[in-house]
PDB file of N, CA and C in Angstrom:
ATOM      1  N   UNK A   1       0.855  -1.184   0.000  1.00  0.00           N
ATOM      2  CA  UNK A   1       0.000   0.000   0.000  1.00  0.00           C
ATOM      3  C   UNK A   1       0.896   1.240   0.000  1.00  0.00           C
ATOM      4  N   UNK A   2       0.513   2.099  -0.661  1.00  0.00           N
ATOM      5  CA  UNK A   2       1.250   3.334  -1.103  1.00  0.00           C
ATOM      6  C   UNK A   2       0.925   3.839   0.568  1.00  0.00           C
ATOM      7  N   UNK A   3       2.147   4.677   0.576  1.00  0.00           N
ATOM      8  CA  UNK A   3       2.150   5.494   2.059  1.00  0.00           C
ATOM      9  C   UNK A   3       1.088   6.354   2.245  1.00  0.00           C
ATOM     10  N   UNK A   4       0.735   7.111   1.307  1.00  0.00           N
ATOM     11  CA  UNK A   4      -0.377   8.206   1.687  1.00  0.00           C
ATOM     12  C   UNK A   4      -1.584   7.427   1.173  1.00  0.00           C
ATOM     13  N   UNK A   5      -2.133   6.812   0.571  1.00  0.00           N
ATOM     14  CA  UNK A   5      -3.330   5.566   1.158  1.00  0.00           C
ATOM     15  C   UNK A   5      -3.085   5.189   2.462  1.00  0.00           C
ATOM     16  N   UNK A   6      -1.961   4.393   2.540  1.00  0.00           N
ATOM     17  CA  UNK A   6      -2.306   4.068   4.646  1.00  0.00           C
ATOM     18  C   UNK A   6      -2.245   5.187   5.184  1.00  0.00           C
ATOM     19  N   UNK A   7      -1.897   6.379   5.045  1.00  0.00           N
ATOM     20  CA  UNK A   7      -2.222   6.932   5.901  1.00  0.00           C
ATOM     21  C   UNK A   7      -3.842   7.580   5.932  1.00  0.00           C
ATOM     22  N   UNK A   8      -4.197   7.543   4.748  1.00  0.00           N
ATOM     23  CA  UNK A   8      -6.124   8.185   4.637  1.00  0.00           C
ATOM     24  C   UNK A   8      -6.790   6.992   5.256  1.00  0.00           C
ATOM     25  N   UNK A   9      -6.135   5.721   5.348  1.00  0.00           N
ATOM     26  CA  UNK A   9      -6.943   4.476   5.187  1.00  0.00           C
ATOM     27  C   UNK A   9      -6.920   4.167   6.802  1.00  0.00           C
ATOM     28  N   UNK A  10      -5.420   3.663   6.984  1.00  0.00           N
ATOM     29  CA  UNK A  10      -5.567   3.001   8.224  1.00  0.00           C
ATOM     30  C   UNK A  10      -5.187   4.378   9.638  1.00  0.00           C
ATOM     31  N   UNK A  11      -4.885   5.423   8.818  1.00  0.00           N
ATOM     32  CA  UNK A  11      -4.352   6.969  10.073  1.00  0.00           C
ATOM     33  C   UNK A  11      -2.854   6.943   9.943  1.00  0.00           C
ATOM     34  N   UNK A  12      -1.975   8.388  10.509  1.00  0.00           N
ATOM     35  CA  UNK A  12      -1.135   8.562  10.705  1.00  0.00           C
ATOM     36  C   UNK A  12      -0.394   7.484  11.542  1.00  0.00           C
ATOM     37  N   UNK A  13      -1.087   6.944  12.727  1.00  0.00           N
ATOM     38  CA  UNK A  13      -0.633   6.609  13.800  1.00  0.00           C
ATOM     39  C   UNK A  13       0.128   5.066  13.259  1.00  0.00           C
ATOM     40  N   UNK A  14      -0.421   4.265  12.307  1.00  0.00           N
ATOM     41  CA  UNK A  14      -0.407   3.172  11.930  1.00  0.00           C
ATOM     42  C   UNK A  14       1.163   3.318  10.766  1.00  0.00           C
ATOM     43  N   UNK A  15       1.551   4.289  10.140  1.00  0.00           N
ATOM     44  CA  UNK A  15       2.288   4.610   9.665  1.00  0.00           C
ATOM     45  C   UNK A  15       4.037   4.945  10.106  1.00  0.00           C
ATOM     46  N   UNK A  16       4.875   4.048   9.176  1.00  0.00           N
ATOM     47  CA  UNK A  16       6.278   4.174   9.960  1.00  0.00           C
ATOM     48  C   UNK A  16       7.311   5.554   9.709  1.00  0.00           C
ATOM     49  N   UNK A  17       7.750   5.710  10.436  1.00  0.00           N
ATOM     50  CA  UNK A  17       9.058   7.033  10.439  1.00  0.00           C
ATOM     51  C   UNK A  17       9.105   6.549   8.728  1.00  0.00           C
ATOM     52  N   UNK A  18       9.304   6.265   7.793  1.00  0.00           N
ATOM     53  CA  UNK A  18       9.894   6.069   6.968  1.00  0.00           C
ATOM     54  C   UNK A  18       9.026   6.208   5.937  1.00  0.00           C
ATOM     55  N   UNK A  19       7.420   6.090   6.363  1.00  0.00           N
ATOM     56  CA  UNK A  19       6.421   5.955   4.990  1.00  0.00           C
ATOM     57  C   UNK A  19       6.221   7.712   5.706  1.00  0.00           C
ATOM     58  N   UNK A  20       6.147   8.018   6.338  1.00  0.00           N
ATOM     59  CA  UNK A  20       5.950   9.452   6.714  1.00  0.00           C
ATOM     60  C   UNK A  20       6.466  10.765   6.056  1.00  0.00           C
ATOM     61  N   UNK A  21       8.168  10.141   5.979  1.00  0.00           N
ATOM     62  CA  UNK A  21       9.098  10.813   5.210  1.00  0.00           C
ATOM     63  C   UNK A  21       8.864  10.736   3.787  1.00  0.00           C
ATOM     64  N   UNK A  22       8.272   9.538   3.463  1.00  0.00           N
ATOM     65  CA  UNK A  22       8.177   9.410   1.942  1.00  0.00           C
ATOM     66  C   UNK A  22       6.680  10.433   1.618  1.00  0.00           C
ATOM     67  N   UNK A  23       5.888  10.307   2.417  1.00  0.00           N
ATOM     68  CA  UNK A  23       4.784  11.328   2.313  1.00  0.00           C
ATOM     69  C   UNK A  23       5.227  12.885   1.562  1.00  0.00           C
ATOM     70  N   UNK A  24       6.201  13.234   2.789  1.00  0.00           N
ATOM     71  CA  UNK A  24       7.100  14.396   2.294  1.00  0.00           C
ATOM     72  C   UNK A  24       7.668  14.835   1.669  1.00  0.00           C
ATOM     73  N   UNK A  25       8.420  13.391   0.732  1.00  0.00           N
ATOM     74  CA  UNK A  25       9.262  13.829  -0.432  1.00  0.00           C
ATOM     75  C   UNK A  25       7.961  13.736  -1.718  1.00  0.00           C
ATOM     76  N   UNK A  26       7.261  13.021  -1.721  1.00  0.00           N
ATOM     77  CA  UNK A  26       6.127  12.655  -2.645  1.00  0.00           C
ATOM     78  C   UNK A  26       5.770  12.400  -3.364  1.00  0.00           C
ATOM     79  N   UNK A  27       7.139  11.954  -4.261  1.00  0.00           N
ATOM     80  CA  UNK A  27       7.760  10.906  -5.120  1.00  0.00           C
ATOM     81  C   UNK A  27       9.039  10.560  -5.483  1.00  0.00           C
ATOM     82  N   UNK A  28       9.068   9.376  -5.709  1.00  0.00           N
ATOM     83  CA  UNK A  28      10.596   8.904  -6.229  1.00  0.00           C
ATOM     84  C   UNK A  28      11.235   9.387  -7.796  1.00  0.00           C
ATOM     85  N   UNK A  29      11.671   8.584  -8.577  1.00  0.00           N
ATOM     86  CA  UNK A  29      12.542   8.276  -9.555  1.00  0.00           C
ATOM     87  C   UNK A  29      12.294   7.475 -10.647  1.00  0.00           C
ATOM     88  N   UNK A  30      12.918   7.242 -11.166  1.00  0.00           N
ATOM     89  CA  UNK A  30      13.674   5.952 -12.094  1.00  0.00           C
ATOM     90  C   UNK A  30      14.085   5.206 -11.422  1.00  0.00           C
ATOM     91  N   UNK A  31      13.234   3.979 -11.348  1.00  0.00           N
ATOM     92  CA  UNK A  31      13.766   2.571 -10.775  1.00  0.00           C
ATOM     93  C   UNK A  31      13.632   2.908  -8.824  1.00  0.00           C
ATOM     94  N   UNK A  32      13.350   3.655  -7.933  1.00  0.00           N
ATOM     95  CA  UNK A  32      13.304   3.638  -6.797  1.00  0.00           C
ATOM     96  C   UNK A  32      11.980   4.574  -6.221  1.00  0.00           C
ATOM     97  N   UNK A  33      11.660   4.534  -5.220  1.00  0.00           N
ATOM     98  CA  UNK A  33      10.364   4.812  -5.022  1.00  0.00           C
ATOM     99  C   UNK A  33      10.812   6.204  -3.644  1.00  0.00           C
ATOM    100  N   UNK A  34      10.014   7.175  -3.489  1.00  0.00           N
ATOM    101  CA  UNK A  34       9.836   7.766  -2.312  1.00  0.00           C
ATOM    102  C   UNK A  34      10.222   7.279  -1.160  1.00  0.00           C
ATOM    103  N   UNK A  35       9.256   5.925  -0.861  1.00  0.00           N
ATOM    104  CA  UNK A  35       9.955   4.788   0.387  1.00  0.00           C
ATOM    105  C   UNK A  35      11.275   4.629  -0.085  1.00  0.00           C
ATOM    106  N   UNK A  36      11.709   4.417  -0.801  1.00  0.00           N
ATOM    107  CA  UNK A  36      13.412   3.842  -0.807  1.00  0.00           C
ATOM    108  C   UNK A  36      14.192   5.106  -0.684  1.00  0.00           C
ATOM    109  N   UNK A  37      13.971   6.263  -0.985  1.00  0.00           N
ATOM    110  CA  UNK A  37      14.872   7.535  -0.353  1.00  0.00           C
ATOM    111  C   UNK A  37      14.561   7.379   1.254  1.00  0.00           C
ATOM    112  N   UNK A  38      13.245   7.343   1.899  1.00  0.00           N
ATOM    113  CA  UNK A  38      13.241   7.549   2.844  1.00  0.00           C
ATOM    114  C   UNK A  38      13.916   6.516   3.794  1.00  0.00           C
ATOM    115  N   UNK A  39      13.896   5.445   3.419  1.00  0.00           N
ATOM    116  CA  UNK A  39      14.728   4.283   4.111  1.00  0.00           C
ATOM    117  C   UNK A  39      16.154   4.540   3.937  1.00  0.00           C
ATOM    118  N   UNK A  40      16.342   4.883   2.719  1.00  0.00           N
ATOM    119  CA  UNK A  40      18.134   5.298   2.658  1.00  0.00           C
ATOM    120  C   UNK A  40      18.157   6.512   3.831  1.00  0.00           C
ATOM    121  N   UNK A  41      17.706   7.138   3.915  1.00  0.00           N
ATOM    122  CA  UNK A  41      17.827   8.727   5.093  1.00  0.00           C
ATOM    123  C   UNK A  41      17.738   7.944   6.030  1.00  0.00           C
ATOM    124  N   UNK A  42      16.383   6.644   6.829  1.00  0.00           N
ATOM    125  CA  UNK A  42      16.832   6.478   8.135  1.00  0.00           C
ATOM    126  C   UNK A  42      17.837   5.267   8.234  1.00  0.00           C
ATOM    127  N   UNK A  43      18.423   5.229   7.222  1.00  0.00           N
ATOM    128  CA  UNK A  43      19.620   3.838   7.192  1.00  0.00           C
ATOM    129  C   UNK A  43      20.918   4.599   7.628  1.00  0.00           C
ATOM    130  N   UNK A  44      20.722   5.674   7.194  1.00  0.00           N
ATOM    131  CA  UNK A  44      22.282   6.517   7.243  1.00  0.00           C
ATOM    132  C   UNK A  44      22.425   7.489   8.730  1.00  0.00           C
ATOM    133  N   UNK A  45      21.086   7.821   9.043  1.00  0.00           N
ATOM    134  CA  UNK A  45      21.494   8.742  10.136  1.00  0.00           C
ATOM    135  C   UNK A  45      20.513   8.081  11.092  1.00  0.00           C
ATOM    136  N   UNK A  46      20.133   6.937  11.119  1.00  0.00           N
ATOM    137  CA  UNK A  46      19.391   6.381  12.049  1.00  0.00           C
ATOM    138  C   UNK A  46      18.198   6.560  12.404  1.00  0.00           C
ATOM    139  N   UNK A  47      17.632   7.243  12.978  1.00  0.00           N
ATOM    140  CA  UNK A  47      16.554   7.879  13.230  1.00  0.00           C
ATOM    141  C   UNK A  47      15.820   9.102  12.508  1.00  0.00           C
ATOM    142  N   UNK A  48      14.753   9.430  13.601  1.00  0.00           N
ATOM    143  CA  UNK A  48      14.218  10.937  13.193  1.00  0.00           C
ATOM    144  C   UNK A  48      15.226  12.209  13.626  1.00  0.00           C
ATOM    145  N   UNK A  49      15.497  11.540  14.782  1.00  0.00           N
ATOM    146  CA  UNK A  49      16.675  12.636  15.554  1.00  0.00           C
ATOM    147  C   UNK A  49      17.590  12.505  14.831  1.00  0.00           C
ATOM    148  N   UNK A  50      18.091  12.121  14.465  1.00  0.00           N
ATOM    149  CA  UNK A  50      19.133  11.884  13.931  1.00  0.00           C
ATOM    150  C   UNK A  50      19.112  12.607  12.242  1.00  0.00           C
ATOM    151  N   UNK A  51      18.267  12.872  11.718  1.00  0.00           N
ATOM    152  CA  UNK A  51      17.846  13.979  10.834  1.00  0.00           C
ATOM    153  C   UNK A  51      18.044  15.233  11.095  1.00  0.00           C
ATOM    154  N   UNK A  52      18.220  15.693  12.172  1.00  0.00           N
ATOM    155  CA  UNK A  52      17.937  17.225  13.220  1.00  0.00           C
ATOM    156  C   UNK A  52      19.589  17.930  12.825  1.00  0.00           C
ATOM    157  N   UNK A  53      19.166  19.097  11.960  1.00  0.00           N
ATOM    158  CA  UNK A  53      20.532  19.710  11.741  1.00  0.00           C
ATOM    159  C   UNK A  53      21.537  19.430  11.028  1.00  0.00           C
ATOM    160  N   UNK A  54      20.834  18.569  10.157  1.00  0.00           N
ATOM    161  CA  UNK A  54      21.362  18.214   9.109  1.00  0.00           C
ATOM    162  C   UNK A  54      21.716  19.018   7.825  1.00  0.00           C
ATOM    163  N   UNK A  55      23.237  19.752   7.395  1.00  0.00           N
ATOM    164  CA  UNK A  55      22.771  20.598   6.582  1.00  0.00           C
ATOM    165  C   UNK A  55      22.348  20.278   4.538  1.00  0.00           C
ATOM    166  N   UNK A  56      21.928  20.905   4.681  1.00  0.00           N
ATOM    167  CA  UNK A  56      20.624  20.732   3.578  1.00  0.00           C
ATOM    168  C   UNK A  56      21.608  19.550   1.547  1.00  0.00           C
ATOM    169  N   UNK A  57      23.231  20.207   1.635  1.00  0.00           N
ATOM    170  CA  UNK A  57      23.718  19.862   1.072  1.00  0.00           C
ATOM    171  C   UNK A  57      24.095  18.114   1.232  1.00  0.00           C
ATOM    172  N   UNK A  58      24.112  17.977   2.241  1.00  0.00           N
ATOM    173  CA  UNK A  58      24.228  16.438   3.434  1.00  0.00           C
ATOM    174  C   UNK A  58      22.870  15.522   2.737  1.00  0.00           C
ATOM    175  N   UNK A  59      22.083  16.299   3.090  1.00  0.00           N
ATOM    176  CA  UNK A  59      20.809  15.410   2.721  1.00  0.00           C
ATOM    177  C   UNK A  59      20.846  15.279   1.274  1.00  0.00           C
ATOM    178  N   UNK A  60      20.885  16.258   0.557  1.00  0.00           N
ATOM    179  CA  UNK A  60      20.601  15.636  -1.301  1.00  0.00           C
ATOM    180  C   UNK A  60      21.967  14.551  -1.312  1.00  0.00           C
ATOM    181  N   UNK A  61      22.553  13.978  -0.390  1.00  0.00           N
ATOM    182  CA  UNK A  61      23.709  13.259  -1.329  1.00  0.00           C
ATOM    183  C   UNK A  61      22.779  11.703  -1.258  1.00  0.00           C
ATOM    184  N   UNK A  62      21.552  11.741  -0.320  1.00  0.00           N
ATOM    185  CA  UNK A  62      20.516  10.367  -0.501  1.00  0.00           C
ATOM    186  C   UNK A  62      20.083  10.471  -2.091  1.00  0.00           C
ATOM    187  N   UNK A  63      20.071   9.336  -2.943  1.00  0.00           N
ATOM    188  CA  UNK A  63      19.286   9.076  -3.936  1.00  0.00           C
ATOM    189  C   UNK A  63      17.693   9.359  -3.999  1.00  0.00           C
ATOM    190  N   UNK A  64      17.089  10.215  -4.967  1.00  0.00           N
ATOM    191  CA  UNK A  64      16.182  10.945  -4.734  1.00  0.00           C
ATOM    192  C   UNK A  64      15.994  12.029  -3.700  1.00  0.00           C
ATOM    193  N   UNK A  65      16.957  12.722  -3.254  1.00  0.00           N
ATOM    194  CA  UNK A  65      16.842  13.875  -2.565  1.00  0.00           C
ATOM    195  C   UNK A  65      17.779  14.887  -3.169  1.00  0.00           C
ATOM    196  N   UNK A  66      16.884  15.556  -3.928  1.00  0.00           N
ATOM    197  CA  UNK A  66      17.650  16.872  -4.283  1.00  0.00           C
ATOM    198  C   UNK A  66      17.260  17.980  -3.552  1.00  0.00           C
ATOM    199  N   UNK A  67      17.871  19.157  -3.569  1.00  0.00           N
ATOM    200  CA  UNK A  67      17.496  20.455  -3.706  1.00  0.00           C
ATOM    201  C   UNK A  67      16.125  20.677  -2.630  1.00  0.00           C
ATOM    202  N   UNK A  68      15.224  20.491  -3.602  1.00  0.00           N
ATOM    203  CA  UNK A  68      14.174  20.695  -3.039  1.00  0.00           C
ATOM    204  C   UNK A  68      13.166  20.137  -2.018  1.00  0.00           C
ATOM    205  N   UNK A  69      13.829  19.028  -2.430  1.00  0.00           N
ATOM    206  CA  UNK A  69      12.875  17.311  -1.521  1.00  0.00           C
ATOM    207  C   UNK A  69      14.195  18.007   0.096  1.00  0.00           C
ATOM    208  N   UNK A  70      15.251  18.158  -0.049  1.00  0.00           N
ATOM    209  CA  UNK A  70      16.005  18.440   1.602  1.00  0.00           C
ATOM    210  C   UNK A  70      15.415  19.729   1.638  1.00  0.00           C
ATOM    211  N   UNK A  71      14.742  20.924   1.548  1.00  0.00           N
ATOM    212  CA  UNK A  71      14.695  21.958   1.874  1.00  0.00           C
ATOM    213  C   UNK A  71      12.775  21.209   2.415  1.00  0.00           C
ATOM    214  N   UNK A  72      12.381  20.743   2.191  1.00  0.00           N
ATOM    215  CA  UNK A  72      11.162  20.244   2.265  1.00  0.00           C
ATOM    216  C   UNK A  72      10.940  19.174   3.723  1.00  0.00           C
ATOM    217  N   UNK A  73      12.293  18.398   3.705  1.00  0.00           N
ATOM    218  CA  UNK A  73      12.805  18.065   5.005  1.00  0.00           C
ATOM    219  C   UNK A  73      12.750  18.844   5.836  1.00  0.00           C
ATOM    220  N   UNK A  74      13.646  19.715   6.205  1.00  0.00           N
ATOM    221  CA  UNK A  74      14.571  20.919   6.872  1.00  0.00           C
ATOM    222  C   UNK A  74      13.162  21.503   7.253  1.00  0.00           C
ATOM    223  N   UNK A  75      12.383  22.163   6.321  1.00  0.00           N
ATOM    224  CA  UNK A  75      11.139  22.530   6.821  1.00  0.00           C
ATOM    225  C   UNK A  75      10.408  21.993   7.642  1.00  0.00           C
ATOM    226  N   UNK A  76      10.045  21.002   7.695  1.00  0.00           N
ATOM    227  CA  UNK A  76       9.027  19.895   8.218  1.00  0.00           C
ATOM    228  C   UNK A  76      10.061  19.938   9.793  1.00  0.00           C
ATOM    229  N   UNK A  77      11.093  19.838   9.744  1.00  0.00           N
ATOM    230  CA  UNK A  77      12.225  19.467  10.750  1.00  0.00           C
ATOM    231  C   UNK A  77      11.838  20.783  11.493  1.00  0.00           C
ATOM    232  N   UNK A  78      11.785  21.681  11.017  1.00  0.00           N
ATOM    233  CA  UNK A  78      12.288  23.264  11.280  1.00  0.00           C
ATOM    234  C   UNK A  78      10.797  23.241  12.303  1.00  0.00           C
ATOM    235  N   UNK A  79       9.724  22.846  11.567  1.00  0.00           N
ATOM    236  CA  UNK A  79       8.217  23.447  11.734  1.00  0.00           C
ATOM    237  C   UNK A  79       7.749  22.507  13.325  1.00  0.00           C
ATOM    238  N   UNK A  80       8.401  21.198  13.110  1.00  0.00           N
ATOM    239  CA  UNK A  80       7.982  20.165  14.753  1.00  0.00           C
ATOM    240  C   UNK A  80       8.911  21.053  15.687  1.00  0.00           C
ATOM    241  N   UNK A  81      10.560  21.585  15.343  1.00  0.00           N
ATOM    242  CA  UNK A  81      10.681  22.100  16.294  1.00  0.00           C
ATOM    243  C   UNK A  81       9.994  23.532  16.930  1.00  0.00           C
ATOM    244  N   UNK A  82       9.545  23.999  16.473  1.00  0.00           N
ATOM    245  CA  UNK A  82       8.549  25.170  16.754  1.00  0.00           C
ATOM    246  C   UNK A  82       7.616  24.901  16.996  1.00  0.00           C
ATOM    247  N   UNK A  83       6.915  23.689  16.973  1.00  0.00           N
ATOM    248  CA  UNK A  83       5.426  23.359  17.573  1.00  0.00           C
ATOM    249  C   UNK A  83       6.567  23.312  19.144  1.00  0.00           C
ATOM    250  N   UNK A  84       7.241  22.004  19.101  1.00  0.00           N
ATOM    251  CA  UNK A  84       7.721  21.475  20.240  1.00  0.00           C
ATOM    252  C   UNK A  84       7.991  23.001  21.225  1.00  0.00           C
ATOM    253  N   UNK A  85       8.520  24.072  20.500  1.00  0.00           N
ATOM    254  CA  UNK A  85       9.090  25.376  21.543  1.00  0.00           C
ATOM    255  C   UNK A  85       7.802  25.733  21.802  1.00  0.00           C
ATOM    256  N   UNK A  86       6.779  26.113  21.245  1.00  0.00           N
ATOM    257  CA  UNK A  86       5.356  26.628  21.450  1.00  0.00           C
ATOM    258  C   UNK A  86       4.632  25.901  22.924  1.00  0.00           C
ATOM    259  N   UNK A  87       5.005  24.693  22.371  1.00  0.00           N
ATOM    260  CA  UNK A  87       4.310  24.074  23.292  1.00  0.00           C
ATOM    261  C   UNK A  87       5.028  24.291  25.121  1.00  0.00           C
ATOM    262  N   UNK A  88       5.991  24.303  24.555  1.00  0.00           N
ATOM    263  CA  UNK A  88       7.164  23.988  26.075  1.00  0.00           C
ATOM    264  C   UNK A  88       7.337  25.517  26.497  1.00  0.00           C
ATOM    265  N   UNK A  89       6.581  26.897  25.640  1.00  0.00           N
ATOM    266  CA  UNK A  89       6.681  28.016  26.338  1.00  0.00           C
ATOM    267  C   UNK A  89       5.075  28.235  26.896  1.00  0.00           C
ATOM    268  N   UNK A  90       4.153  27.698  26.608  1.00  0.00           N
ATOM    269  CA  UNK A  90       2.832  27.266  27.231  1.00  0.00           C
ATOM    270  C   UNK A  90       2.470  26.222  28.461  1.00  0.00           C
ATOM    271  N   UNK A  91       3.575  25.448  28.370  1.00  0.00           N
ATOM    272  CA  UNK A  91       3.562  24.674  29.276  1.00  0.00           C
ATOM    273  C   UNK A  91       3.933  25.163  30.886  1.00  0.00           C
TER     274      UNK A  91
END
């Protein structure tokens, strides 16, 4: 099942760090898929954390991540940490 079907189908919650990311990039290539960039990103730096501050040139050297697909990262990266500060200056 394509990532963004499980996620309309079965919810976010049911969905892995990795079909999430592929959500984000929102398509692949020639011969490799969205999921397979996103598995190469958490193969190399491990995790989600492990994404954090990553600079933007770092990330396009994954297959299917150019330019725009890491600035699209970085964003998404950029935007949880600002919920996370929002939240923790309300708290």
């Amino acid at each position: 099942m394509q990532p963004g079907r499980k996620f309309i189908e079965d919810g976010p919650g049911q969905c892995s760090d990795a079909e999430i990311i592929a959500i984000l990039l929102g398509s692949g290539g020639p011969g490799y898929t969205a999921l397979d960039s996103a598995n190469a990103l958490l193969d190399k730096y491990g995790t989600l954390a492990g994404l954090l501050n990553r600079p933007l040139d770092e990330l396009a050297t994954i297959r299917g991540i150019k330019a725009t697909r890491a600035i699209r990262l970085a964003a998404s990266i950029e935007l949880c940490q600002r919920l996370l500060n929002e939240l923790h200056r309300q708290a």
